[in-house]
Protein backbone atom coordinates (compact mmCIF):
# COMPACT_ATOMS: atom_id res chain seq x y z
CA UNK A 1 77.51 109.24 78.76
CA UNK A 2 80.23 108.35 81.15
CA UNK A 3 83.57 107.47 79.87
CA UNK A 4 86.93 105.73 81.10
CA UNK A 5 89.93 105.45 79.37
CA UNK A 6 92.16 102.78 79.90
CA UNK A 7 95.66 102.40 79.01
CA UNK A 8 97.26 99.06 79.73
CA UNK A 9 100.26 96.71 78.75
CA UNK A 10 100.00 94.21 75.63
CA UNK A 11 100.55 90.81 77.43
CA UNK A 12 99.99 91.60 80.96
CA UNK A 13 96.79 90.92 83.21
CA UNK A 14 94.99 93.66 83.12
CA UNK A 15 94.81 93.21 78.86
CA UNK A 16 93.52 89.56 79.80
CA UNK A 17 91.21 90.85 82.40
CA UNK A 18 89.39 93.73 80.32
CA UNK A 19 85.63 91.80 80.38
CA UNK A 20 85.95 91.51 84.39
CA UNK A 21 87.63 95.16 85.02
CA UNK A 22 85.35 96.39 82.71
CA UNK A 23 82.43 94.64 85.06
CA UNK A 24 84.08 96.49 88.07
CA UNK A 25 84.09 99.90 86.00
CA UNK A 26 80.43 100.00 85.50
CA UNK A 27 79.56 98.73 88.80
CA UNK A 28 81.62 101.36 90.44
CA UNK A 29 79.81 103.80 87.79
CA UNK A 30 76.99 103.23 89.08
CA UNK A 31 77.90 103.39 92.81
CA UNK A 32 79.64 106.71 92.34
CA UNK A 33 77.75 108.58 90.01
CA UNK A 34 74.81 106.69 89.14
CA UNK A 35 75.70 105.66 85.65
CA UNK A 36 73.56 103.10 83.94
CA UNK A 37 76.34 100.18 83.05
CA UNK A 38 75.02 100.10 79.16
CA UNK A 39 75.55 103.98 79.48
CA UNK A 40 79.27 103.53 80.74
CA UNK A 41 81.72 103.91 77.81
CA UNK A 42 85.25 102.38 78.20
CA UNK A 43 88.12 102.86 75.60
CA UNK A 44 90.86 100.12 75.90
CA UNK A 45 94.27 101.02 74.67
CA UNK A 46 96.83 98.17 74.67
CA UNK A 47 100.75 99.54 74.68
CA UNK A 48 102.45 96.90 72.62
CA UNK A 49 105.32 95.00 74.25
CA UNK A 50 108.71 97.16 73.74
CA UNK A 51 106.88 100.32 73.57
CA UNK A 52 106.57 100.71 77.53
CA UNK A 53 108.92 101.66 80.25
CA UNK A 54 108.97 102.13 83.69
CA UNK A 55 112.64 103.01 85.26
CA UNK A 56 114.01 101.56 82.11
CA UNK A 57 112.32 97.80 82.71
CA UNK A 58 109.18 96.60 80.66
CA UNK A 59 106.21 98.84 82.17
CA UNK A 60 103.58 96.55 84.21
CA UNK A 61 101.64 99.68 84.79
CA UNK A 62 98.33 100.87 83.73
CA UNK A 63 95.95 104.02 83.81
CA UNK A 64 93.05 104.44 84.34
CA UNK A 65 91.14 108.12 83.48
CA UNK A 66 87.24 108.53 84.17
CA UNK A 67 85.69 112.03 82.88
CA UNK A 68 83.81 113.32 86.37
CA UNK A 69 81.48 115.69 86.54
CA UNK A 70 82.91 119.15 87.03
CA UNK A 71 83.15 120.43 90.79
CA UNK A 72 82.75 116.75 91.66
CA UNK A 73 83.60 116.56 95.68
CA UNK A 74 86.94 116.02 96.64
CA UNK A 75 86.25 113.31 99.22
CA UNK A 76 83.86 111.31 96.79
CA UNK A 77 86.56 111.70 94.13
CA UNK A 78 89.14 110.10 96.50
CA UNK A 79 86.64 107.61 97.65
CA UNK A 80 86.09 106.09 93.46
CA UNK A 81 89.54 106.35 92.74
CA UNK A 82 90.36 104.47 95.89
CA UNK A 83 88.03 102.06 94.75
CA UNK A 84 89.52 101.97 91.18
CA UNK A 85 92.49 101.51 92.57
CA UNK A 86 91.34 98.19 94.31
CA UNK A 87 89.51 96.73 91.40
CA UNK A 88 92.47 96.79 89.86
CA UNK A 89 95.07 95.15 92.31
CA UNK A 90 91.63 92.49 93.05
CA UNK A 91 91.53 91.37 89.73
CA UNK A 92 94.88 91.74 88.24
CA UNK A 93 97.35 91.04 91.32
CA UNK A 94 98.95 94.76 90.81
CA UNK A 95 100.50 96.36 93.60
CA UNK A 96 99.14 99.74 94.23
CA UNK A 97 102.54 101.20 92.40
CA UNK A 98 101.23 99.60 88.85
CA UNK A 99 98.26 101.81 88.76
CA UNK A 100 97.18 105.26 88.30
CA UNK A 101 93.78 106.65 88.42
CA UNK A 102 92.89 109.98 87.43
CA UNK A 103 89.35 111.41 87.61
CA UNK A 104 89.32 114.56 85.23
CA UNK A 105 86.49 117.34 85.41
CA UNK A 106 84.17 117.02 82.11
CA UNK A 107 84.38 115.35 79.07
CA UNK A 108 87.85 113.25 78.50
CA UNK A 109 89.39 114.69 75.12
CA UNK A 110 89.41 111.73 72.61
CA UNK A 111 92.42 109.83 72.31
């Protein structure tokens, strides 16, 4: 099963937006790795208000962590996460320095 992990901020657009980025997830699943979307696994953790920081302001920013498989080509890699990356700022009006998008090798550790 594949999984994301996805750490956002309580209150800010990308909590709002979790049915439509989760949408995107699964459809870039499938593109990428060919994931069945009822197969794709995403873990939403909210960071309540007061709780994160970025340069000592309330954080905006969120992660994003997909488990890849291991050895996974660098240039596809670079290609999803791009892709991510755009999702994101699409749906949720981020700039590109509000989110970060790691692909790990193997399973993700729980949280």
């Amino acid at each position: 099963m594949a999984h994301y992990a996805c750490i956002v901020q309580a209150g800010q657009s990308a909590e709002r937006e979790q049915a439509r980025l989760a949408e995107g997830l699964r459809q870039l699943a499938r593109e990428a790795f060919g994931d069945a979307p009822e197969r794709v696994e995403i873990q939403w953790v909210s960071v309540p208000e007061g709780f994160g920081f970025t340069a000592g302001e309330p954080s905006t920013s969120s992660l994003v962590v997909r488990s890849v498989p291991v050895g996974f080509d660098e240039a596809l890699r670079e290609r999803f996460m791009s892709k991510v990356t755009r999702l994101w700022q699409d749906v949720t009006g981020c700039s590109a320095d509000e989110i970060v998008v790691t692909a790990l090798d193997g399973p993700l550790p729980p949280l």
